[in-house]
PDB file of N, CA and C in Angstrom:
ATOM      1  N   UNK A   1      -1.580  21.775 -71.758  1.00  0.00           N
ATOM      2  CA  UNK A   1      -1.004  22.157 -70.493  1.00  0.00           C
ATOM      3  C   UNK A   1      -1.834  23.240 -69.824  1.00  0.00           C
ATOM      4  N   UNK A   2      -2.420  24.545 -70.676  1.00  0.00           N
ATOM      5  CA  UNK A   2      -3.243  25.466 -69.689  1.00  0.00           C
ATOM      6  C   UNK A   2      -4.666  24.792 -69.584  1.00  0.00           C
ATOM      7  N   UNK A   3      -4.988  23.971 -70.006  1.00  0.00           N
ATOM      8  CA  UNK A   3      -6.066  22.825 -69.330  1.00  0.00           C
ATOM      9  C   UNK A   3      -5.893  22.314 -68.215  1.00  0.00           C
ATOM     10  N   UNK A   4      -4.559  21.605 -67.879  1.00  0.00           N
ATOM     11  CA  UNK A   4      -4.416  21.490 -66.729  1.00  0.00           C
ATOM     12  C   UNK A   4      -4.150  22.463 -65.787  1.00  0.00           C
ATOM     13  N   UNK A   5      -4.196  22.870 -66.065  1.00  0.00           N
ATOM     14  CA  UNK A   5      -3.801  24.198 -64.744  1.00  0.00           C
ATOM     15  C   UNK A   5      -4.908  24.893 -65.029  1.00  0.00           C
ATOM     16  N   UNK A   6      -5.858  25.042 -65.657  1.00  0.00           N
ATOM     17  CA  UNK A   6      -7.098  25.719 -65.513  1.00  0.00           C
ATOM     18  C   UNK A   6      -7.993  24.283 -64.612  1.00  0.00           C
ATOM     19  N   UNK A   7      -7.871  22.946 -64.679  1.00  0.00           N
ATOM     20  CA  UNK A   7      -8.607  22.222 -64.143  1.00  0.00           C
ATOM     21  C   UNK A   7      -8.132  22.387 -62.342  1.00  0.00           C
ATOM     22  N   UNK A   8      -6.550  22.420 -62.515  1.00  0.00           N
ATOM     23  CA  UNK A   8      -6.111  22.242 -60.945  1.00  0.00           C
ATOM     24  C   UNK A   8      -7.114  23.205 -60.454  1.00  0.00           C
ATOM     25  N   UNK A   9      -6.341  24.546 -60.836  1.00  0.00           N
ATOM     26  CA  UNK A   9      -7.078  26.037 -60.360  1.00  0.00           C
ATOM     27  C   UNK A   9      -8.128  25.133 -59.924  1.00  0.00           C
ATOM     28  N   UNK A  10      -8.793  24.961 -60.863  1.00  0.00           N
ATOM     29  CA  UNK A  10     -10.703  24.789 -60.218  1.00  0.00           C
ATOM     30  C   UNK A  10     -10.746  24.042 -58.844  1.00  0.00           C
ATOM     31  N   UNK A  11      -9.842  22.794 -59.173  1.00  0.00           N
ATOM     32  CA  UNK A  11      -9.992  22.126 -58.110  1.00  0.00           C
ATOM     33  C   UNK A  11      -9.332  22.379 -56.708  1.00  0.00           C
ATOM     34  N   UNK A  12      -8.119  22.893 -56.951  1.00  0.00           N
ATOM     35  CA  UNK A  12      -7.849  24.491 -55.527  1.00  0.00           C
ATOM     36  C   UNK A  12      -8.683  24.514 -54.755  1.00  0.00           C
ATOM     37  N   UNK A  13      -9.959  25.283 -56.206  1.00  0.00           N
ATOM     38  CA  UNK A  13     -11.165  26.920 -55.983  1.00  0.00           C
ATOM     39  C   UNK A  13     -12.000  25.894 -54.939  1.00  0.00           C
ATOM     40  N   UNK A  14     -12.277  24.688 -55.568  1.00  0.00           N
ATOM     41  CA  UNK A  14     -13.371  23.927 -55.143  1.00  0.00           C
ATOM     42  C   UNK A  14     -13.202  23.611 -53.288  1.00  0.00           C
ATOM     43  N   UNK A  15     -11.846  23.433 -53.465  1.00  0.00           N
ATOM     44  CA  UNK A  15     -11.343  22.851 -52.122  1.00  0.00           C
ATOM     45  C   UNK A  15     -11.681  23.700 -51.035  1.00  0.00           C
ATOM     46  N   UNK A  16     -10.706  25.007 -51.710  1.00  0.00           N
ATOM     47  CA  UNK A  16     -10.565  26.078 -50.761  1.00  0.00           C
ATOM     48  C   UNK A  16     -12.201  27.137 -50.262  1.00  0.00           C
ATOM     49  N   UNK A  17     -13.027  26.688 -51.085  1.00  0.00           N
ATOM     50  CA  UNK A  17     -14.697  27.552 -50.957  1.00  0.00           C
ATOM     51  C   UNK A  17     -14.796  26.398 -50.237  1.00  0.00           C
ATOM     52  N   UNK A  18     -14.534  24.753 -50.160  1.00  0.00           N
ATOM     53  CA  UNK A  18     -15.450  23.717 -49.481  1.00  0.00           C
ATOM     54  C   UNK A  18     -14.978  24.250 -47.827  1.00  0.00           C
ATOM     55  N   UNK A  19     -13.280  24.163 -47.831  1.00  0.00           N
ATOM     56  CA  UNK A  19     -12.681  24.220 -46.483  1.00  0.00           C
ATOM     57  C   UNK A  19     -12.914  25.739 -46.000  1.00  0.00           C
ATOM     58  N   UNK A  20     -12.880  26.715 -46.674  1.00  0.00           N
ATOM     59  CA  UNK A  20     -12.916  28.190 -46.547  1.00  0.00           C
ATOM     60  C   UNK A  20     -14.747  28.505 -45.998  1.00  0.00           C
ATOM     61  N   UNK A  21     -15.685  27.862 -46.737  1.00  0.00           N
ATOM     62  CA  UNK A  21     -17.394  28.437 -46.454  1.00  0.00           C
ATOM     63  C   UNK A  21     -17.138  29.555 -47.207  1.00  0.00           C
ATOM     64  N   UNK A  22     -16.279  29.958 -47.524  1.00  0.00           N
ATOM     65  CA  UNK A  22     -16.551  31.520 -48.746  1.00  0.00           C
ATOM     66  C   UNK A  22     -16.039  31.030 -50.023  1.00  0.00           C
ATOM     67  N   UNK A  23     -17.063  31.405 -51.336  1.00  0.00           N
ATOM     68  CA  UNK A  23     -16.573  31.492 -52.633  1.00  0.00           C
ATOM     69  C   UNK A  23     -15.624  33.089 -52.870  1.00  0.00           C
ATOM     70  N   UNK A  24     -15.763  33.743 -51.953  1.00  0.00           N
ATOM     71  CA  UNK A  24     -14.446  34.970 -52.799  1.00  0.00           C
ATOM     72  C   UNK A  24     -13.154  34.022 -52.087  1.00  0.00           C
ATOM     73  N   UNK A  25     -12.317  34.352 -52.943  1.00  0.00           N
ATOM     74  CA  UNK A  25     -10.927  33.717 -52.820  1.00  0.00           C
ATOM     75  C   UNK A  25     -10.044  35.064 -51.861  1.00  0.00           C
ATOM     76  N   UNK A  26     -10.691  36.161 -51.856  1.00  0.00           N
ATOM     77  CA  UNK A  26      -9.717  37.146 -51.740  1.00  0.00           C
ATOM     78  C   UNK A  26     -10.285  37.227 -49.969  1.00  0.00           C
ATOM     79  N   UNK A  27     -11.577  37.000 -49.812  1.00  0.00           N
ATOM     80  CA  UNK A  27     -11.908  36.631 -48.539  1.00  0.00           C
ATOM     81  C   UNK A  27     -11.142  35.650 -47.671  1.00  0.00           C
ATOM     82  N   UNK A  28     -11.526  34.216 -48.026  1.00  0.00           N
ATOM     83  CA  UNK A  28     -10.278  33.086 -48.010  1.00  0.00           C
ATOM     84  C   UNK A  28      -9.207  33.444 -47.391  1.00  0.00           C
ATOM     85  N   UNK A  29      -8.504  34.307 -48.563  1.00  0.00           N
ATOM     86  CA  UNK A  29      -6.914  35.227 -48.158  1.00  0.00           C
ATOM     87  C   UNK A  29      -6.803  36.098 -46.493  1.00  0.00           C
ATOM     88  N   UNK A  30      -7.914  36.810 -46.724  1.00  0.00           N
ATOM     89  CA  UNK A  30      -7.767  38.051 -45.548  1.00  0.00           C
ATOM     90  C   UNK A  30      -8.557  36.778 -44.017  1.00  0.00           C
ATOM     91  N   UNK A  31      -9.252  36.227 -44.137  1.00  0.00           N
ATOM     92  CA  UNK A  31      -9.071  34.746 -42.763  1.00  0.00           C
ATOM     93  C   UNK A  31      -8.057  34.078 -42.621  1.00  0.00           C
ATOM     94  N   UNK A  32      -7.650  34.186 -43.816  1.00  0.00           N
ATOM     95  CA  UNK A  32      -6.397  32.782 -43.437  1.00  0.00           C
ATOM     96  C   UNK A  32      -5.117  33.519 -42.549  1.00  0.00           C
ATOM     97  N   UNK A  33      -5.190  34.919 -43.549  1.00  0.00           N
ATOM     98  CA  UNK A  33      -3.812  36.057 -42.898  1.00  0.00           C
ATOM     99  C   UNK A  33      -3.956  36.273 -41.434  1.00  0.00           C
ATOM    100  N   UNK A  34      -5.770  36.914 -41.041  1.00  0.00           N
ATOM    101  CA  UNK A  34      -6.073  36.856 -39.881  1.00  0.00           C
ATOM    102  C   UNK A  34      -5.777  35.769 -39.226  1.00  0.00           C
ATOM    103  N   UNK A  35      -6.106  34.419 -39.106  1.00  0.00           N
ATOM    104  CA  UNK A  35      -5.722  33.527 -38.044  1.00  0.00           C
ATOM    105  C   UNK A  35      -4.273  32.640 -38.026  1.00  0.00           C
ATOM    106  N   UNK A  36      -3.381  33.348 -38.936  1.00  0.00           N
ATOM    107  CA  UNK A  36      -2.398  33.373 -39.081  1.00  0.00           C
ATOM    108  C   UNK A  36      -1.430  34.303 -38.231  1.00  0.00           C
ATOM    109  N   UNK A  37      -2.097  35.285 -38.250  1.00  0.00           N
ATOM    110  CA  UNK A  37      -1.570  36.462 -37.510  1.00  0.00           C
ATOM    111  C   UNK A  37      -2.253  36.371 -35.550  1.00  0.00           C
ATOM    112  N   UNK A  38      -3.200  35.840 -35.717  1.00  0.00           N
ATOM    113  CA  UNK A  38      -3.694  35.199 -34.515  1.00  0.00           C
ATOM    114  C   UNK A  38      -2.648  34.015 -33.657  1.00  0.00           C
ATOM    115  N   UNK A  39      -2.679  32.955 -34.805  1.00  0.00           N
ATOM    116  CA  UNK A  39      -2.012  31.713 -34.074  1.00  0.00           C
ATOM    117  C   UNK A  39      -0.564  32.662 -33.344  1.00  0.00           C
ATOM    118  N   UNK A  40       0.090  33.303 -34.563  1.00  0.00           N
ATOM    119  CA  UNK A  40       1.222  34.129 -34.047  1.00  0.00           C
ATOM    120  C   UNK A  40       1.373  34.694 -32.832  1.00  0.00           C
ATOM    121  N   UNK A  41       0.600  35.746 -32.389  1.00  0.00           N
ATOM    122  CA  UNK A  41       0.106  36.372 -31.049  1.00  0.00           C
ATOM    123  C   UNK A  41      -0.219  34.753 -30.115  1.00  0.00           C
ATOM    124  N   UNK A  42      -0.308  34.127 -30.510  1.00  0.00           N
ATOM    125  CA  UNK A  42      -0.592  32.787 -29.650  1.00  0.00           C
ATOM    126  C   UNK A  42       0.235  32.238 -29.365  1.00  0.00           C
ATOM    127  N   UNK A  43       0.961  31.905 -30.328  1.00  0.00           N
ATOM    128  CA  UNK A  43       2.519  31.398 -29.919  1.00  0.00           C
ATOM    129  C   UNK A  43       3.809  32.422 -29.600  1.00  0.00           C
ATOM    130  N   UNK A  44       3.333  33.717 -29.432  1.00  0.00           N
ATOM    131  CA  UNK A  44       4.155  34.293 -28.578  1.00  0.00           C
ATOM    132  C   UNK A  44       3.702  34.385 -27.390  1.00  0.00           C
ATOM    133  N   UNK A  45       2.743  34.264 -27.218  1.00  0.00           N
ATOM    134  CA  UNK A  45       1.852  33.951 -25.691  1.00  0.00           C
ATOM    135  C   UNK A  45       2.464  32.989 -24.883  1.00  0.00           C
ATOM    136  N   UNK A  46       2.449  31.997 -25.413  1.00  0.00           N
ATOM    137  CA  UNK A  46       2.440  31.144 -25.111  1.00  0.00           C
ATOM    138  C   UNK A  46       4.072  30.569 -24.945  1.00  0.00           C
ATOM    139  N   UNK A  47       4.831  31.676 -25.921  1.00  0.00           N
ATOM    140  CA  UNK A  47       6.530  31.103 -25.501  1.00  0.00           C
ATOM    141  C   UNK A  47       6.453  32.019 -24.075  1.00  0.00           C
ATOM    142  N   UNK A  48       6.212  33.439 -24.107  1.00  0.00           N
ATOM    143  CA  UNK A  48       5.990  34.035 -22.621  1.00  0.00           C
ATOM    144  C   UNK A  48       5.842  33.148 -21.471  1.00  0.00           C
ATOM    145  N   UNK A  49       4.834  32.550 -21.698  1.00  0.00           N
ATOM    146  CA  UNK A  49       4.723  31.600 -20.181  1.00  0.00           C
ATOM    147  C   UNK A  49       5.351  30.361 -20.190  1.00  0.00           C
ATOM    148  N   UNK A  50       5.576  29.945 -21.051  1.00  0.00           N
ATOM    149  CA  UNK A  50       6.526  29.056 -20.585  1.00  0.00           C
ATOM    150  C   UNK A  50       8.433  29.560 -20.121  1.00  0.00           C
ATOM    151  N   UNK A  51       8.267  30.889 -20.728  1.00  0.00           N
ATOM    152  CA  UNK A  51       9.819  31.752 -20.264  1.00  0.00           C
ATOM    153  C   UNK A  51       9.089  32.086 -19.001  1.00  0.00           C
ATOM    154  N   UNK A  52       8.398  32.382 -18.448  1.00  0.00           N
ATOM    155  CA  UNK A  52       7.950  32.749 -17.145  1.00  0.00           C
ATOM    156  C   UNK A  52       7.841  31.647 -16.113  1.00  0.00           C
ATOM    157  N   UNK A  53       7.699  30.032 -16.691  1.00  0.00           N
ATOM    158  CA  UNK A  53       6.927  29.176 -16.183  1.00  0.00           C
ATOM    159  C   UNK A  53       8.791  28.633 -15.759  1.00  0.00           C
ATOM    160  N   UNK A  54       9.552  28.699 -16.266  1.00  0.00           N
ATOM    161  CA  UNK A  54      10.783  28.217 -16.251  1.00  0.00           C
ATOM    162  C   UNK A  54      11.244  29.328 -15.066  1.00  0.00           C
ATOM    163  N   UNK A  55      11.730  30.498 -15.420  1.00  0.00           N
ATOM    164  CA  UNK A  55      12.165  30.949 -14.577  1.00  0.00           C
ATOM    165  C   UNK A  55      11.429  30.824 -13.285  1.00  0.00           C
ATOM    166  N   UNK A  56      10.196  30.813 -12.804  1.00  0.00           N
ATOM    167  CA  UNK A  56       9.340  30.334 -11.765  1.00  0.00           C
ATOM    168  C   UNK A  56      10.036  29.554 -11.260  1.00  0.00           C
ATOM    169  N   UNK A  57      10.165  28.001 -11.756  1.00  0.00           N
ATOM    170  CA  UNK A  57      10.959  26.811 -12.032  1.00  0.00           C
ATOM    171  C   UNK A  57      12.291  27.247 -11.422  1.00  0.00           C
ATOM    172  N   UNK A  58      12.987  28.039 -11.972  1.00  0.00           N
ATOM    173  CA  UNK A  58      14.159  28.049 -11.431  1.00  0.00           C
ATOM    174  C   UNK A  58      14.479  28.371  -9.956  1.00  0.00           C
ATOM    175  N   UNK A  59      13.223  29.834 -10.228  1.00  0.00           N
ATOM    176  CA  UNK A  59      13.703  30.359  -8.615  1.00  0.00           C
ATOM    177  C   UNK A  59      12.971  29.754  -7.561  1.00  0.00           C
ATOM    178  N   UNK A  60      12.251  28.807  -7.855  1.00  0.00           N
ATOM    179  CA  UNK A  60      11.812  27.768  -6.670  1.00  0.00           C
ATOM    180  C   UNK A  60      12.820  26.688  -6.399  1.00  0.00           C
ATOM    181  N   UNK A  61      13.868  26.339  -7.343  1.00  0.00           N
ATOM    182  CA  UNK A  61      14.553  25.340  -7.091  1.00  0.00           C
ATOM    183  C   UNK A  61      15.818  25.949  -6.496  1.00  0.00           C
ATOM    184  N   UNK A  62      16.038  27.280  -7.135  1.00  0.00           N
ATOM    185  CA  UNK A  62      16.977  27.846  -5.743  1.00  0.00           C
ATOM    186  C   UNK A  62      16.872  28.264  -4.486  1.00  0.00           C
ATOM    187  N   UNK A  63      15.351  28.571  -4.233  1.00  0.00           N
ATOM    188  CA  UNK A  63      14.841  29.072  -2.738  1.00  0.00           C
ATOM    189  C   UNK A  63      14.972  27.209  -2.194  1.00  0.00           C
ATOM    190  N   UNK A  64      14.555  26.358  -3.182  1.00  0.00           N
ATOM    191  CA  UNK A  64      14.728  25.269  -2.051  1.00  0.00           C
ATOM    192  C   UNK A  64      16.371  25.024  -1.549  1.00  0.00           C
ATOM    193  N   UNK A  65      17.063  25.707  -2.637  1.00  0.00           N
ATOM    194  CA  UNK A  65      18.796  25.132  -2.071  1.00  0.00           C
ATOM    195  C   UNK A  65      18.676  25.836  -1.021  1.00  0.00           C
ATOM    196  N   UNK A  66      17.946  26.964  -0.868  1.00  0.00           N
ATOM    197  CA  UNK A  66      18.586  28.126   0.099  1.00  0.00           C
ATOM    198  C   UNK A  66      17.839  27.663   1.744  1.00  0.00           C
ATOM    199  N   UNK A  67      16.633  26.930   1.516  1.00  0.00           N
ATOM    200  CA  UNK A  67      15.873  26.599   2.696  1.00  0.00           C
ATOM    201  C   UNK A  67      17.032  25.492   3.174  1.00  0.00           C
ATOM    202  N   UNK A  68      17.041  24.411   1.777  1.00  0.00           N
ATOM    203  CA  UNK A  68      18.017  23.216   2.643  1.00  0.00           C
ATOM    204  C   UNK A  68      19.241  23.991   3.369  1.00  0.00           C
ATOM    205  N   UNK A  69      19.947  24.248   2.776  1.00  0.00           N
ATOM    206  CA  UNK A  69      21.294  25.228   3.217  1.00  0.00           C
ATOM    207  C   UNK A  69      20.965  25.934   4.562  1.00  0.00           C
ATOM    208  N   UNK A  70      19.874  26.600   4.691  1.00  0.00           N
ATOM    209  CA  UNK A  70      19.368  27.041   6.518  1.00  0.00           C
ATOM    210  C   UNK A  70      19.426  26.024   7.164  1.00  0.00           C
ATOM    211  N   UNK A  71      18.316  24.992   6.691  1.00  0.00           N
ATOM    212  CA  UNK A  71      18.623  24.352   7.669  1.00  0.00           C
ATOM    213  C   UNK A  71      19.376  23.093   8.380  1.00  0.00           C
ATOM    214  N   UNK A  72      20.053  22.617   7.390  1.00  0.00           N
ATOM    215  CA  UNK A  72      21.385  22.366   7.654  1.00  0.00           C
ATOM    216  C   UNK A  72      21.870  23.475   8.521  1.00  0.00           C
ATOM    217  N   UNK A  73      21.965  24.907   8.488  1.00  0.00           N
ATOM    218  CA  UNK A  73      23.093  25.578   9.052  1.00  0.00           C
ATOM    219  C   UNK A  73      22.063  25.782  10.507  1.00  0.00           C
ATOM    220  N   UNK A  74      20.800  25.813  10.485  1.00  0.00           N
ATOM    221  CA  UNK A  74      19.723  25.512  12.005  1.00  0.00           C
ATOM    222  C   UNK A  74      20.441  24.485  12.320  1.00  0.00           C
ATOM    223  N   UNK A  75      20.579  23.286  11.885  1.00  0.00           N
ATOM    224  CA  UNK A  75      20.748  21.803  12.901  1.00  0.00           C
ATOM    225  C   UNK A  75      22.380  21.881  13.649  1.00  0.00           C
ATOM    226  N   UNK A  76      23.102  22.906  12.238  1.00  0.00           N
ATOM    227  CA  UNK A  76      24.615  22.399  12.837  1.00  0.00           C
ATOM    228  C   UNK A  76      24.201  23.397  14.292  1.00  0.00           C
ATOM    229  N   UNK A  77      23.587  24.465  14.193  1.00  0.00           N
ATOM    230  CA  UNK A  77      23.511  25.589  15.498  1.00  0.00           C
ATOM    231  C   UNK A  77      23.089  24.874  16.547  1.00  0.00           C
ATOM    232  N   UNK A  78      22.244  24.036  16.623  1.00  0.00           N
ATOM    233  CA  UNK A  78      21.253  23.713  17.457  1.00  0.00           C
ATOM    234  C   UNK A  78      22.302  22.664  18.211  1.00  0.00           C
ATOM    235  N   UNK A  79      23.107  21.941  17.347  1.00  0.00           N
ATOM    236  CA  UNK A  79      24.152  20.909  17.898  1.00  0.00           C
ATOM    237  C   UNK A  79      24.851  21.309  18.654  1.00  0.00           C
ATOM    238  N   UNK A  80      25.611  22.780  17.895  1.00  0.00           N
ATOM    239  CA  UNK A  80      26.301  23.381  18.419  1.00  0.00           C
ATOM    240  C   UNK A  80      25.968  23.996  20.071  1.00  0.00           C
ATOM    241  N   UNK A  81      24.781  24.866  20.312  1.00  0.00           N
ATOM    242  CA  UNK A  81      24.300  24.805  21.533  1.00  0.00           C
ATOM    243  C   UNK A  81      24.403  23.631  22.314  1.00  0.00           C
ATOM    244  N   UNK A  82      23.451  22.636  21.556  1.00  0.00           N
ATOM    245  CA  UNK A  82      23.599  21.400  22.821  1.00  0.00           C
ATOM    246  C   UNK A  82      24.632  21.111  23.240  1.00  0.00           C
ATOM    247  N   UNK A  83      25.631  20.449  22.712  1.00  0.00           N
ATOM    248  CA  UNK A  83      27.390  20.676  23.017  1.00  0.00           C
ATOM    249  C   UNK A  83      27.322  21.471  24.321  1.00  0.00           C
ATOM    250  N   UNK A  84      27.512  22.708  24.349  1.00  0.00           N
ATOM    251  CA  UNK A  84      27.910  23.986  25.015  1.00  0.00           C
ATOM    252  C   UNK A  84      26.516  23.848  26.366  1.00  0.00           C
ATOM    253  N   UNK A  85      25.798  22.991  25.440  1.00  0.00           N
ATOM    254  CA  UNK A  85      24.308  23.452  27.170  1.00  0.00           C
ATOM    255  C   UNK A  85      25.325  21.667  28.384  1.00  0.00           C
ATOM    256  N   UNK A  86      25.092  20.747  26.864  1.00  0.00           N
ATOM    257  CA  UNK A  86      25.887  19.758  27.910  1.00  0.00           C
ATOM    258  C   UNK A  86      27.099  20.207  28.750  1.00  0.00           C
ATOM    259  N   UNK A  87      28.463  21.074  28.092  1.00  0.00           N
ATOM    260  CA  UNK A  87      29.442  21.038  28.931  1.00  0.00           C
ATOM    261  C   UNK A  87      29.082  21.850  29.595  1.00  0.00           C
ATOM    262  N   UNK A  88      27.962  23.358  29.475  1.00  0.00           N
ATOM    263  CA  UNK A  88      27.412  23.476  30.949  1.00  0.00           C
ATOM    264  C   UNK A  88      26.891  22.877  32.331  1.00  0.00           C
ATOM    265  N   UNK A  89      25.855  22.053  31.742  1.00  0.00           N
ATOM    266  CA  UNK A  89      25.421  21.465  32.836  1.00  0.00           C
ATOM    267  C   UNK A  89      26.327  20.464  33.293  1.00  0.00           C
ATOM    268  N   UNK A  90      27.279  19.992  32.842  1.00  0.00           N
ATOM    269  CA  UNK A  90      28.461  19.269  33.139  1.00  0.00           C
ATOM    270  C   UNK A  90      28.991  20.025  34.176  1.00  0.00           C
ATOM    271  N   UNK A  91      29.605  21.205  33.867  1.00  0.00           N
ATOM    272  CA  UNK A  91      30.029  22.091  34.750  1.00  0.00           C
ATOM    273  C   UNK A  91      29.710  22.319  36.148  1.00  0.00           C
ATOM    274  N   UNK A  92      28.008  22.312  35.647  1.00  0.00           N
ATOM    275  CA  UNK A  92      27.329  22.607  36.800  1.00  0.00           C
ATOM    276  C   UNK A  92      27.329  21.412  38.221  1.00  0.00           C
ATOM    277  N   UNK A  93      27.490  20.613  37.429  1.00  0.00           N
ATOM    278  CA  UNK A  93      27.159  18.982  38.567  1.00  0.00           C
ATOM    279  C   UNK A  93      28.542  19.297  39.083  1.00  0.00           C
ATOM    280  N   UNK A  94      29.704  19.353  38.265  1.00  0.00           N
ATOM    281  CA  UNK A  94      30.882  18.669  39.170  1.00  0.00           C
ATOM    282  C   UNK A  94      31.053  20.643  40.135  1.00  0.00           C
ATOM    283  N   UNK A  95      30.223  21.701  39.937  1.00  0.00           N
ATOM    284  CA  UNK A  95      30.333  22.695  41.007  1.00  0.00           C
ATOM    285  C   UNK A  95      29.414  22.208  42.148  1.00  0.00           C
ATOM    286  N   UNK A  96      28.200  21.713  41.764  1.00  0.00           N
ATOM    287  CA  UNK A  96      27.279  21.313  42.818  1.00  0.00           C
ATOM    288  C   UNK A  96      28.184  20.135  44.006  1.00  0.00           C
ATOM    289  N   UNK A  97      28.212  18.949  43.436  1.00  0.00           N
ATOM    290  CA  UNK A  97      29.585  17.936  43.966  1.00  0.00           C
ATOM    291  C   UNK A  97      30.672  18.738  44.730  1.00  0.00           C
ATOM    292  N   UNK A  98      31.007  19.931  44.523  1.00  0.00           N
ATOM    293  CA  UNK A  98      32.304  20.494  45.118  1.00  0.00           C
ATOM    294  C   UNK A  98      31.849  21.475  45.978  1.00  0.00           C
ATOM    295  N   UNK A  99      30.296  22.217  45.950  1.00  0.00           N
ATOM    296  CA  UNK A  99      29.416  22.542  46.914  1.00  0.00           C
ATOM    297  C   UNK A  99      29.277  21.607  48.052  1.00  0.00           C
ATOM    298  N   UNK A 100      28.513  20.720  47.483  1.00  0.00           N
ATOM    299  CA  UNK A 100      28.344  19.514  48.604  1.00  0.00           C
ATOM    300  C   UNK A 100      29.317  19.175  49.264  1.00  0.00           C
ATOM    301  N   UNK A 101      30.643  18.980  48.724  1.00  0.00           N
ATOM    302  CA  UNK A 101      31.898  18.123  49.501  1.00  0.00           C
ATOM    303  C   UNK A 101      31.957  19.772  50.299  1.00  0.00           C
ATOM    304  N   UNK A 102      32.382  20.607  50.092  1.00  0.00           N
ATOM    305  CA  UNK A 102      32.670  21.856  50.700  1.00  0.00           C
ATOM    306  C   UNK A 102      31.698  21.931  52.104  1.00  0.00           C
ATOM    307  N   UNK A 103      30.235  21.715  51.483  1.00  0.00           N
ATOM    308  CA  UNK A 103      29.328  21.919  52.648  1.00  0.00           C
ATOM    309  C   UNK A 103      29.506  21.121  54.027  1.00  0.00           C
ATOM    310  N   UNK A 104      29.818  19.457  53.419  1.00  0.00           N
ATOM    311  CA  UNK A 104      30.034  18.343  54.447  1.00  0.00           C
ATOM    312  C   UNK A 104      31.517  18.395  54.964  1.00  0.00           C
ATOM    313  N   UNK A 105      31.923  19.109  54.730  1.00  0.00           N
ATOM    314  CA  UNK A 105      33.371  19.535  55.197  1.00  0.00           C
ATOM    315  C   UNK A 105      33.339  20.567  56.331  1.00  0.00           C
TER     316      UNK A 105
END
């Protein structure tokens, strides 16, 4: 049995110097921790912008409720005027008409 586990070991050692480029093992250790501790800082990076990329996301999709919502409330105004310009100028014809009849009178 400590044959086998003296052969694994080796074959570990063998792996980890082929995939590692270093025969110290304790080297190995302090890269692997480093880009371990790297990827980390990376993937908190990287949850950041996507928490940034969302809320972005959000408050563009509420500035658009808020544009639609204007202008909806522009068109009802604009209706609303026309209305009020028509029963003006409405106004205005049947005073002009009552000018005129007044005048030819």
């Amino acid at each position: 049995m400590g044959g086998e586990s003296l052969e694994t070991y080796q074959t570990v050692h063998r792996l980890l110097v082929k995939v590692g480029g270093d025969s110290d093992l304790r080297q190995i250790g302090r890269n692997f921790v480093e880009n371990e501790e790297k990827s980390f800082v990376y993937f908190n990076y990287i949850n950041e912008l996507n928490n940034n990329s969302t809320m972005l996301k959000d408050r563009i999709n509420k500035l658009r409720t808020e544009i639609l919502r204007f202008e909806l409330e522009n068109k009802q105004y604009d209706q609303q005027w026309e209305g009020q310009l028509k029963e003006l100028e409405g106004e205005l014809e049947q005073r002009r008409g009552l000018a005129n009849n007044l005048e030819s009178q």
